[in-house]
Protein backbone atom coordinates (compact mmCIF):
# COMPACT_ATOMS: atom_id res chain seq x y z
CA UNK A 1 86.69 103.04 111.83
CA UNK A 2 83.84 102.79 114.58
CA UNK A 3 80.86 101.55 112.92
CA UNK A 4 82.40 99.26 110.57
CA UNK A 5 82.60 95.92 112.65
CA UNK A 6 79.99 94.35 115.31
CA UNK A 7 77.06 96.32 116.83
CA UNK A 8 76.21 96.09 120.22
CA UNK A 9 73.94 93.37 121.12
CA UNK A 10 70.68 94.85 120.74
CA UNK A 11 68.84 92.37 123.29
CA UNK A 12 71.46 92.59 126.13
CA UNK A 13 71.25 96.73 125.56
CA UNK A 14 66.83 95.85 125.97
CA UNK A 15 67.54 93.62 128.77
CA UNK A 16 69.56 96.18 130.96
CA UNK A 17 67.05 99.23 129.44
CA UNK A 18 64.30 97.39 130.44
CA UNK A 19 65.21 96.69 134.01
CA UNK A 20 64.46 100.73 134.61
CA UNK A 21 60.70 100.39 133.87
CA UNK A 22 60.14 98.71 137.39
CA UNK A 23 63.32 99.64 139.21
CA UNK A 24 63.92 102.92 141.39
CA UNK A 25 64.84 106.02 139.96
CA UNK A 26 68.09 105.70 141.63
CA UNK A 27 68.61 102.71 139.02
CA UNK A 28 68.82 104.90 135.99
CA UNK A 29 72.23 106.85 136.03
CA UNK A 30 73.56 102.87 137.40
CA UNK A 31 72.07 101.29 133.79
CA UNK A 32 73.54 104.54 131.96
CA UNK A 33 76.94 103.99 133.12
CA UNK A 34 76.82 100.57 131.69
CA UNK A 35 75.28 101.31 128.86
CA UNK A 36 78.50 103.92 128.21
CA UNK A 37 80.81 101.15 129.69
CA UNK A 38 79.37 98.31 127.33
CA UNK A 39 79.58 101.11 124.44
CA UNK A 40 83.13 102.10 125.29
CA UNK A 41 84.36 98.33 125.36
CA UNK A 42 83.07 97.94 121.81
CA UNK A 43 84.96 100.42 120.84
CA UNK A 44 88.04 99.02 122.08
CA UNK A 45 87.01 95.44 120.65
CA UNK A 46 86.65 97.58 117.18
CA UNK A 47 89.87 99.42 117.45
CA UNK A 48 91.81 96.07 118.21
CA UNK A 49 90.27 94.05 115.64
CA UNK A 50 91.64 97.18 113.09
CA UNK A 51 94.77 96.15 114.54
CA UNK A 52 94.93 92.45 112.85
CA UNK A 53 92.21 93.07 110.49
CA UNK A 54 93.10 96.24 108.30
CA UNK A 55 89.57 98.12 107.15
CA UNK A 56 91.28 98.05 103.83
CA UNK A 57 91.18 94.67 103.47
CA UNK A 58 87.71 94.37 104.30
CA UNK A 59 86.38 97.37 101.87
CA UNK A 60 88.86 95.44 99.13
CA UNK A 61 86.44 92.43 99.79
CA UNK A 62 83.49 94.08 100.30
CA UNK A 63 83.03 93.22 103.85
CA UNK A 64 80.85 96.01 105.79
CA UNK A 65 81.13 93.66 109.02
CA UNK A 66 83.58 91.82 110.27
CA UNK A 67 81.51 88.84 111.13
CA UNK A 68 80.64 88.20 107.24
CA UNK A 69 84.38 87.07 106.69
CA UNK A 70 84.48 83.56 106.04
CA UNK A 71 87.25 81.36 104.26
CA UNK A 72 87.72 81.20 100.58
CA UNK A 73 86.26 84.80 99.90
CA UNK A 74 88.28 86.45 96.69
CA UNK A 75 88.92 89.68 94.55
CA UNK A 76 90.90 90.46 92.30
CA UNK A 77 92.69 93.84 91.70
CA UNK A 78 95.92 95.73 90.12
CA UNK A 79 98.34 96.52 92.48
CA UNK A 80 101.87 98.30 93.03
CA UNK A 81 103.46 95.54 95.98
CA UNK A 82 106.10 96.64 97.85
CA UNK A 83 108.86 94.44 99.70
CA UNK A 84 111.07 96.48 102.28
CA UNK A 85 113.89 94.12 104.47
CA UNK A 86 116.33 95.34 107.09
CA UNK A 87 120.24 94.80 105.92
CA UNK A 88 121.91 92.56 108.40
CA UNK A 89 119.38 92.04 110.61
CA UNK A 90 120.81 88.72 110.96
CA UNK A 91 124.49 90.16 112.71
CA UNK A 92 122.10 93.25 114.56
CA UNK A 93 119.84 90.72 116.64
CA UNK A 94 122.76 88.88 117.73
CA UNK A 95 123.86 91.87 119.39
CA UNK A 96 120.58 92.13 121.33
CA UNK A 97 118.86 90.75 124.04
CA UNK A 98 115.29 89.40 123.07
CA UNK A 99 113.50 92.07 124.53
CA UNK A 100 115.71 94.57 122.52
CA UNK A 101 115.18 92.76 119.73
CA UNK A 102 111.23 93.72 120.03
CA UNK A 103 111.61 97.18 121.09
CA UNK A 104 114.29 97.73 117.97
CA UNK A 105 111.92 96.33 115.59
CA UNK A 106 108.63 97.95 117.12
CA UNK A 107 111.10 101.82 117.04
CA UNK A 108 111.61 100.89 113.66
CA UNK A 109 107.92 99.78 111.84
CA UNK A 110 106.66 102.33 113.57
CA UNK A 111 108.75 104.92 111.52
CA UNK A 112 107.67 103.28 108.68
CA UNK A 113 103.85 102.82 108.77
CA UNK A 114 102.93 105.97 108.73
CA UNK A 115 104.65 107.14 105.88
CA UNK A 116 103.24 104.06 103.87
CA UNK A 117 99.70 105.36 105.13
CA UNK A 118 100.56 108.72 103.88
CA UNK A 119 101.06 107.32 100.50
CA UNK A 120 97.59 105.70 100.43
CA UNK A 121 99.81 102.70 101.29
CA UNK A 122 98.20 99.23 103.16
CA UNK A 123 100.81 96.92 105.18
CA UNK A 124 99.71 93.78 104.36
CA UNK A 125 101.71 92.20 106.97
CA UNK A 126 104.83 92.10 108.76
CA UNK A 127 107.39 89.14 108.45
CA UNK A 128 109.80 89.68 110.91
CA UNK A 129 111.56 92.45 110.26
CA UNK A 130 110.16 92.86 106.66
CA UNK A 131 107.03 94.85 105.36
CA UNK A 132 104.74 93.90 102.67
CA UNK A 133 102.97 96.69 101.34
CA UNK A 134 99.89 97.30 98.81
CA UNK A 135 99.41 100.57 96.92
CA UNK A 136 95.85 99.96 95.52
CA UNK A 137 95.55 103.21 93.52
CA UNK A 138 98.80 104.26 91.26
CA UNK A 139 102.26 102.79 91.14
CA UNK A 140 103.43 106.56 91.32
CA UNK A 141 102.07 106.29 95.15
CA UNK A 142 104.08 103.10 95.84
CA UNK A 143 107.47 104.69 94.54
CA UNK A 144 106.56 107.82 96.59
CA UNK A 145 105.92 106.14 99.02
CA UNK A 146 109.26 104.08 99.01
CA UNK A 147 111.39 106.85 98.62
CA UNK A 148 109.42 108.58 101.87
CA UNK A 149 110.57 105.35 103.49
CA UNK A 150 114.32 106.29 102.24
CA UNK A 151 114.06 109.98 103.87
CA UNK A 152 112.38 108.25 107.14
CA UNK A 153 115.21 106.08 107.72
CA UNK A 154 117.54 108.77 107.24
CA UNK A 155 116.37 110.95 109.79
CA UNK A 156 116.35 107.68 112.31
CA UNK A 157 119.65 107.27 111.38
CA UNK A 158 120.44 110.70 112.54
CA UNK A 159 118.92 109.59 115.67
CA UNK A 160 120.63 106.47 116.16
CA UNK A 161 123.94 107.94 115.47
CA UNK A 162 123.16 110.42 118.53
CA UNK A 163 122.49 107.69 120.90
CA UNK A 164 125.35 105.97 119.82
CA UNK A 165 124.16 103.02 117.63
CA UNK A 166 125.12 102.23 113.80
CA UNK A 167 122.80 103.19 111.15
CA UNK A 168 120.51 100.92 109.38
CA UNK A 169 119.97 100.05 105.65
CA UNK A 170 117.23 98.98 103.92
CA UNK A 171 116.19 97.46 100.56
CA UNK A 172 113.50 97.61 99.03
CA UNK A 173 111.39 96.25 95.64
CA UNK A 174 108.67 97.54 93.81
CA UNK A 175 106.15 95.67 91.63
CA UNK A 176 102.74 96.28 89.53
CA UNK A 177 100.88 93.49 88.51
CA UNK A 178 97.51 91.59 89.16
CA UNK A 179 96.98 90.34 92.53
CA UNK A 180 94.12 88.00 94.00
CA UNK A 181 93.24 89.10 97.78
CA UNK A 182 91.27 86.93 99.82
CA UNK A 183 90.93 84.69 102.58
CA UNK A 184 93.07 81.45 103.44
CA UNK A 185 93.51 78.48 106.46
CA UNK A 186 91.21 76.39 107.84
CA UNK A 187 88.51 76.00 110.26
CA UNK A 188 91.06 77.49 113.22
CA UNK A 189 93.03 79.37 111.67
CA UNK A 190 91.98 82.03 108.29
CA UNK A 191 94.41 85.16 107.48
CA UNK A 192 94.10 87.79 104.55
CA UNK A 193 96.68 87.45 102.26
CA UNK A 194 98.08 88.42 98.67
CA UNK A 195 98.67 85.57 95.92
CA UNK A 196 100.13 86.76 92.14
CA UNK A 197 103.35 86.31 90.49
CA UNK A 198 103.36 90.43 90.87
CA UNK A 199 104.15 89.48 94.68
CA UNK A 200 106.89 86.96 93.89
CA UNK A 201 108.69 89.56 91.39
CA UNK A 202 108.47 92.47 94.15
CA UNK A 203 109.66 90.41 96.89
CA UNK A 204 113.02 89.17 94.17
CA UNK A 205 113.63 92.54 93.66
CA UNK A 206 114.15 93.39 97.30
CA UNK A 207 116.53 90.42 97.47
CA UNK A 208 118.70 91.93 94.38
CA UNK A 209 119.34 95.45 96.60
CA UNK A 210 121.56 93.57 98.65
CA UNK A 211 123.60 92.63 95.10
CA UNK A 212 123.62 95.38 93.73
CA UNK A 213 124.38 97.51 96.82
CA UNK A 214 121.20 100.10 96.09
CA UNK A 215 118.52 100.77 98.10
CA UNK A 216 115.53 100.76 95.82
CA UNK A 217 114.92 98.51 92.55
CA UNK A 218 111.36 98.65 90.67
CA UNK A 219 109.99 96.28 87.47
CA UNK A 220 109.90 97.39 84.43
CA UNK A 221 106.29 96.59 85.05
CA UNK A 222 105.67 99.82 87.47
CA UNK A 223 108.05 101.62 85.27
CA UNK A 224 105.49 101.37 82.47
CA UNK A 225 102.66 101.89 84.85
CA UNK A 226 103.89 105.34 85.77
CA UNK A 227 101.86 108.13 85.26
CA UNK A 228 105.18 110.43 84.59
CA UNK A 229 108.81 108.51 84.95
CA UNK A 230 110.66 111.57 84.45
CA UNK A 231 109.77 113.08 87.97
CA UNK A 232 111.65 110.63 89.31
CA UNK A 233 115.57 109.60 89.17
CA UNK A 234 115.73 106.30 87.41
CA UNK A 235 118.46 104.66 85.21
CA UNK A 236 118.36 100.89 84.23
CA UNK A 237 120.36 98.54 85.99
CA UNK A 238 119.99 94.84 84.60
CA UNK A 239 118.04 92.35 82.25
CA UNK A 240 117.83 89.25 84.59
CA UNK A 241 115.87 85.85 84.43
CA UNK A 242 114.40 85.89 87.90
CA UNK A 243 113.56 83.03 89.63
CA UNK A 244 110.54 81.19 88.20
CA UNK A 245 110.70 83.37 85.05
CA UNK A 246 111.13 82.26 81.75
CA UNK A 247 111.18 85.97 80.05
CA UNK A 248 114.01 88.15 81.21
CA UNK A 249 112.71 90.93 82.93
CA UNK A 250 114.60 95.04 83.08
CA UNK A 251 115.07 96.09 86.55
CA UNK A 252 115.32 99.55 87.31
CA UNK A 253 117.45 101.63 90.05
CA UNK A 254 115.48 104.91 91.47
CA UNK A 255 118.40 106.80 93.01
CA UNK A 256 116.37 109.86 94.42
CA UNK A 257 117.57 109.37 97.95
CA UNK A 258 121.07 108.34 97.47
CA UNK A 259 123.58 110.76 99.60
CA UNK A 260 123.69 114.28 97.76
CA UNK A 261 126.76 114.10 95.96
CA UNK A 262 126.54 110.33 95.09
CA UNK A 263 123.22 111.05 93.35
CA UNK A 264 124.51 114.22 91.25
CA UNK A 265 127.21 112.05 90.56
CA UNK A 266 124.91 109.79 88.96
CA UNK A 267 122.43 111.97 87.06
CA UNK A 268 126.03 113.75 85.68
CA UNK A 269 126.77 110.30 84.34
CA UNK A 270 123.59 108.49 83.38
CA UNK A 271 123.62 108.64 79.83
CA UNK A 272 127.08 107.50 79.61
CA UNK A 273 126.30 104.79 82.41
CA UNK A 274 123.26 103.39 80.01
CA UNK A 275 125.28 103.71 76.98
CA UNK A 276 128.02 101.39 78.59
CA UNK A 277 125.24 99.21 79.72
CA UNK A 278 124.00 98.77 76.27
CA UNK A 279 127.44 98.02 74.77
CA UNK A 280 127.62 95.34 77.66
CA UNK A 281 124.50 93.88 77.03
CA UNK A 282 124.75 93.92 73.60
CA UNK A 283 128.33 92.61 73.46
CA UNK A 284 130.56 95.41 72.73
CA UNK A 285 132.69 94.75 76.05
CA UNK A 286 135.77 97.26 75.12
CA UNK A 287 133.26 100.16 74.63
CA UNK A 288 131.36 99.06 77.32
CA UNK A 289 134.53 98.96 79.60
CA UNK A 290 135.65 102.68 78.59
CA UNK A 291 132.60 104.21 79.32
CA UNK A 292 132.55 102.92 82.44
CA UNK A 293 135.79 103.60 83.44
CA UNK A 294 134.99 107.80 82.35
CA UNK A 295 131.50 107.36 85.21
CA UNK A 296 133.52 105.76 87.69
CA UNK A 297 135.82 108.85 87.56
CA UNK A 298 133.46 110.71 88.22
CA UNK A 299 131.45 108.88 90.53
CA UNK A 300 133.33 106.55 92.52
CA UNK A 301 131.13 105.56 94.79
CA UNK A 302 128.50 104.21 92.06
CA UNK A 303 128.50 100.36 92.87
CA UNK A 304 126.56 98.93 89.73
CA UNK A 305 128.84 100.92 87.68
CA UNK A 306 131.96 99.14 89.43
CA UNK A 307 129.67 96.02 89.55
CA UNK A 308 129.87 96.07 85.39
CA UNK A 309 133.47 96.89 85.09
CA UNK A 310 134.07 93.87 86.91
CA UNK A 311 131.82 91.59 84.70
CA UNK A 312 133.94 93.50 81.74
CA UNK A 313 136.90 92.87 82.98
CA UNK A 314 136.40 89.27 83.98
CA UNK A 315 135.01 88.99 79.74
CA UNK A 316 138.84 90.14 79.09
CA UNK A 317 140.69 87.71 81.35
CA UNK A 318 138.91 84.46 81.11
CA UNK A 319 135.60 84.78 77.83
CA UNK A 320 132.97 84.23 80.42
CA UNK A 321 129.97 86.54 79.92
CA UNK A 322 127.37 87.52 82.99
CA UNK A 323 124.09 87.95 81.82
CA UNK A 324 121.06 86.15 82.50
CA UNK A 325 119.04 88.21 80.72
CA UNK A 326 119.25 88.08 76.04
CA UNK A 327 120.79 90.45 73.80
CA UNK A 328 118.90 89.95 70.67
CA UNK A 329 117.79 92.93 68.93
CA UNK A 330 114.83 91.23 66.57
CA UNK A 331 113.33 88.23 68.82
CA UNK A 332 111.12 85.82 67.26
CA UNK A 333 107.81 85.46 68.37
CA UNK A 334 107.35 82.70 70.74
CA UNK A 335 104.28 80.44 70.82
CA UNK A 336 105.35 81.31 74.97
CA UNK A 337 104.04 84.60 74.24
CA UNK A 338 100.76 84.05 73.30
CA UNK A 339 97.39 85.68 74.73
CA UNK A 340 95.67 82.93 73.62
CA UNK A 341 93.39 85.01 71.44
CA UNK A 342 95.06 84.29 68.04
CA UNK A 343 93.79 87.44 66.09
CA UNK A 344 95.55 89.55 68.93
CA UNK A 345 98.75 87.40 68.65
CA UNK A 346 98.78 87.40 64.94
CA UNK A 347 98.93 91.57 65.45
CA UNK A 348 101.42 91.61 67.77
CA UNK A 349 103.58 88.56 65.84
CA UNK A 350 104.04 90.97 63.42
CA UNK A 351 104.46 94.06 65.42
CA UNK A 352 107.44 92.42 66.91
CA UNK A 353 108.90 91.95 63.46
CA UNK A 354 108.63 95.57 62.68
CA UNK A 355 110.16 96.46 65.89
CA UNK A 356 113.28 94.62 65.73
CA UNK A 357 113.61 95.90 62.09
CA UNK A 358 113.85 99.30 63.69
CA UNK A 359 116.32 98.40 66.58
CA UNK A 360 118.63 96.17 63.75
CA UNK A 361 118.54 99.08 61.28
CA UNK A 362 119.52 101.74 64.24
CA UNK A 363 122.40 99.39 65.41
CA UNK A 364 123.36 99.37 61.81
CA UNK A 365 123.10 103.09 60.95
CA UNK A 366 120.65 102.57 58.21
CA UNK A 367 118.25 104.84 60.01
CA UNK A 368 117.21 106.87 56.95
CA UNK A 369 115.11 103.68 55.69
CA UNK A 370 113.30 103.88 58.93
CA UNK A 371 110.35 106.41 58.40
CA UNK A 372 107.70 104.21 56.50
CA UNK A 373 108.36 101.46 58.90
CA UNK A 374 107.40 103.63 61.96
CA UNK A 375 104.19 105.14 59.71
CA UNK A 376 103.69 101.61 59.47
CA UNK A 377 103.79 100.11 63.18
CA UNK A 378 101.91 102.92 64.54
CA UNK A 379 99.46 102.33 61.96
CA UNK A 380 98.68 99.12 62.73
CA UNK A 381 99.88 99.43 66.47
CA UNK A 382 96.22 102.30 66.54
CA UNK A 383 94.19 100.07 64.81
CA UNK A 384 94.97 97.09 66.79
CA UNK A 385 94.83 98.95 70.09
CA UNK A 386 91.04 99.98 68.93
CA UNK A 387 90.00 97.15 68.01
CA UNK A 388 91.11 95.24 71.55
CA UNK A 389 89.28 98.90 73.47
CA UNK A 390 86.05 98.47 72.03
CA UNK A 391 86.08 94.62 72.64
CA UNK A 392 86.85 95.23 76.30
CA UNK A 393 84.79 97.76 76.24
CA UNK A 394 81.90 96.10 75.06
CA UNK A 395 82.59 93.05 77.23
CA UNK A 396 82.45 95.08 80.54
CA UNK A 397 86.26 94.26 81.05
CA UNK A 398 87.28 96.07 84.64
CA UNK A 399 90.40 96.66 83.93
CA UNK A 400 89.73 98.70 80.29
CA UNK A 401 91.43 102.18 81.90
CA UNK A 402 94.36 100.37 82.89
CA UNK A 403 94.73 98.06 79.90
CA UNK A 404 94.23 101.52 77.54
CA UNK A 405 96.82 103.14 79.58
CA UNK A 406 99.07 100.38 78.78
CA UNK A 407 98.70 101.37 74.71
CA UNK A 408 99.04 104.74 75.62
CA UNK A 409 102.15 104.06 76.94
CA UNK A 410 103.31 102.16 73.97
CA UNK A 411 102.38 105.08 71.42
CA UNK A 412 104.32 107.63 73.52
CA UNK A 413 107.26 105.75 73.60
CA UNK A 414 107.01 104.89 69.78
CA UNK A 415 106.62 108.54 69.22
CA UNK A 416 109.99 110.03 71.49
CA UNK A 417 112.16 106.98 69.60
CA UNK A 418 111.06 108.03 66.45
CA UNK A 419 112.01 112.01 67.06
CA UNK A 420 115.35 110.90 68.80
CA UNK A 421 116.34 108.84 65.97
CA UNK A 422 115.40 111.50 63.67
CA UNK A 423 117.80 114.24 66.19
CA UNK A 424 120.61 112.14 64.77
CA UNK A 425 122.89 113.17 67.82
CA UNK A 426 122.43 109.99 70.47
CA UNK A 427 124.89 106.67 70.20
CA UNK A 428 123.50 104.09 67.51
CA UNK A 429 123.95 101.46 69.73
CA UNK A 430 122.17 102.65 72.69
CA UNK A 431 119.20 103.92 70.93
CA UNK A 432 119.17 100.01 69.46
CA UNK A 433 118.95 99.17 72.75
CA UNK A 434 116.39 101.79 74.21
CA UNK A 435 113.81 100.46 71.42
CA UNK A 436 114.61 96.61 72.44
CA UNK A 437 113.49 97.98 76.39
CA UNK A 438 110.41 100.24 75.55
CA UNK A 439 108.82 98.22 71.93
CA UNK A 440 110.31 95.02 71.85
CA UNK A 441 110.03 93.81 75.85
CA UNK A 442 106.97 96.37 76.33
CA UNK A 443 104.86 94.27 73.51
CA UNK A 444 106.22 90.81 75.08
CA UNK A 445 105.15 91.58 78.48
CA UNK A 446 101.81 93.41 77.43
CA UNK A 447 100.97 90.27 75.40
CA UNK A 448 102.19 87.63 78.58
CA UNK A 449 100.18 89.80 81.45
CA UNK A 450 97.66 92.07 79.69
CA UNK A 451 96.26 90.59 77.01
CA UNK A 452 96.13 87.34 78.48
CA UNK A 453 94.57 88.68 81.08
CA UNK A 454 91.64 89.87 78.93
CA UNK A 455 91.51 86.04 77.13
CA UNK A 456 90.98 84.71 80.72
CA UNK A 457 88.18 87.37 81.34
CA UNK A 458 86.41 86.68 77.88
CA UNK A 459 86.61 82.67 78.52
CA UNK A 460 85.19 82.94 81.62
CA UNK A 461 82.35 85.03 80.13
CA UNK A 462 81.47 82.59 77.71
């Protein structure tokens, strides 16, 4: 950290140097000592500024020295954004005096920080008693991260309950997106801070933990950003229209840290738990209901599962369905969902149409007509991802390993629909609506962030 903000002031350190030349020896070991002293102080000053200033945020600019910060200055990067709020911190405070109030929140952050460090993790600030975190490098260390957060808190816990206090809850959201970091205020006043939609989303999905009574929600955004989903515990929860979105977007429970028997509760159930989520979202309510009804036996304690019996139930008493998200299989192409390169959204126009084929034909059993349409889509889904490489490639795009993950991602998942269709042994229905979440929304949201993303790069080129 020393090093990285001011240097001493070389003609103060001449000045006092100087004074030697002509003064008694006796003088020397005096000017040393505040040479050392002067030294020491800086130090300090450095050590503070890291404080307020994270060294992060200057490499992310490409500041060596503090004193080059000035307002307006900008990058641009992807990041995994993390939201993390206290439950009730409202009721808890109210309970304290002021000064307890601190000294609670201080106990707490500091549990926290360092396991968000561990994970390559930046706090971008604090807001009261909530974090904002960046993971700069993979969403996988954000998640980590998160769920390090989980096992922290649970070991305060164990704490508190010794000393007599309740335990504390947490929620917290998980996001990947773009982000533009830079500087904002005025001539008094200039902070760091975070802009992108990719911060609104993660911050929204720390909200919906307190709805769903579950500590830890991610986008389907991360989910497609990790570099292997199946080391973690994760089970879809909900297709919602969050605020300021005009695309529903999957939200996804990780349940990793949920109480021992809670969790192997869930992982017992999951595939019946998605299967009656599908039916629900989809609009097969009675099927939806009875599956259900066989997880809650099992695992009674699993609130979204209780959460969708009572949005079933409420369908059988009064007609009104709860979903803010869309249960169409085949979606038309919307002129909403264009990149704005019309060759690219040509390509994917018609991808979409051979993907909700596929997830109409599962629903309907007709699955044996299926093969030349997959040959097909991958077909065209390689060439097109080629063709889109070697023009970011040859453009100098900076975000070509990340956008060529992205079709990576895409193929894979193409690829494990195609051999569980072909097993034959999985529920029609759910596998309808497993290719609707990993083809149909994938292609949507590649096209809406993604691609468009490249357009804006290639205009701005021109």
């Amino acid at each position: 950290m020393q090093g990285e903000y001011d240097r001493p002031n070389q003609p103060a350190f001449k000045a006092i140097l100087s004074q030697h030349d002509s003064g008694p020896d006796d003088e020397i070991p005096r000017l040393r000592a505040e040479v050392a002293r002067l030294r020491e102080q800086l130090a300090t000053t450095e050590r503070i500024y890291a404080h307020f200033v994270p060294q992060q945020l200057l490499q992310f600019l490409a500041i060596k020295n503090i004193r080059d910060i000035r307002l307006g200055l900008q990058t641009e990067k992807r990041m995994t954004v993390l939201f993390s709020d206290i439950r009730d911190f409202t009721s808890l405070s109210e309970l304290m005096t002021p000064q307890e109030n601190f000294n609670f929140l201080n106990s707490f952050l500091s549990q926290m920080e360092p396991v968000i460090a561990l994970h390559r993790g930046v706090i971008d600030k604090y807001i009261g008693d909530a974090i904002m975190a960046l993971f700069p490098t993979t969403p996988d260390d954000a998640v980590l991260g998160a769920l390090g957060m989980l096992e922290r808190l649970d070991a305060y816990n164990h704490g508190r309950a010794r000393a007599g206090y309740l335990p504390m809850r947490i929620g917290i959201g998980v996001n990947t997106g773009f982000v533009m970091m830079g500087t904002v205020g005025g001539s008094g006043r200039m902070d760091g801070t975070v802009i992108s939609d990719a911060v609104n989303v993660s911050s929204r999905l720390e909200q919906l933990t307190k709805l769903y009574s579950v500590p830890l929600l991610i986008s389907e955004h991360t989910l497609h950003c990790l570099e292997n989903a199946d080391r973690y515990q994760i089970r879809f929860l909900d297709r919602l229209r969050l605020k300021g979105k005009h695309e529903p977007q999957s939200v996804y429970e990780v349940y990793d840290c949920d109480p021992l028997p809670l969790r192997q509760a869930k992982a017992r159930t999951q595939r019946r738990y998605e299967e009656a989520l599908a039916c629900y979202h989809l609009r097969d309510i009675p099927q939806a209901r009875s599956r259900l009804l066989e997880c809650l036996a099992e695992a009674p304690g699993d609130i979204p599962a209780r959460i969708y019996l009572d949005r079933c139930d409420e369908y059988m008493r009064t007609g009104h369905y709860e979903n803010a998200g869309d249960s169409v299989l085949d979606p038309p192409w919307l002129d909403e969902f264009n990149s704005g390169l019309g060759e690219i959204d040509t390509h994917h126009r018609s991808m979409l149409g051979q993907i909700g084929n596929i997830a109409t034909s599962i629903r309907d059993g007709r699955c044996q007509r299926l093969e030349g349409i997959f040959d097909a889509l991958r077909q065209q889904a390689g060439e097109r991802f080629e063709v889109e490489e070697t023009l970011m490639q040859e453009s100098g795009y900076p975000f070509l390993p990340e956008h060529v993950q992205q079709h990576r991602r895409f193929m894979d998942n193409l690829d494990a629909l195609r051999v569980r269709v072909d097993a034959g042994d999985e529920d029609l229905l759910y596998l309808a609506f497993q290719t609707k979440l990993t083809l149909s929304d994938w292609l949507i949201n590649h096209s809406l962030k993604f691609d468009r993303h490249l357009v804006q790069f290639l205009r701005q080129k021109e």
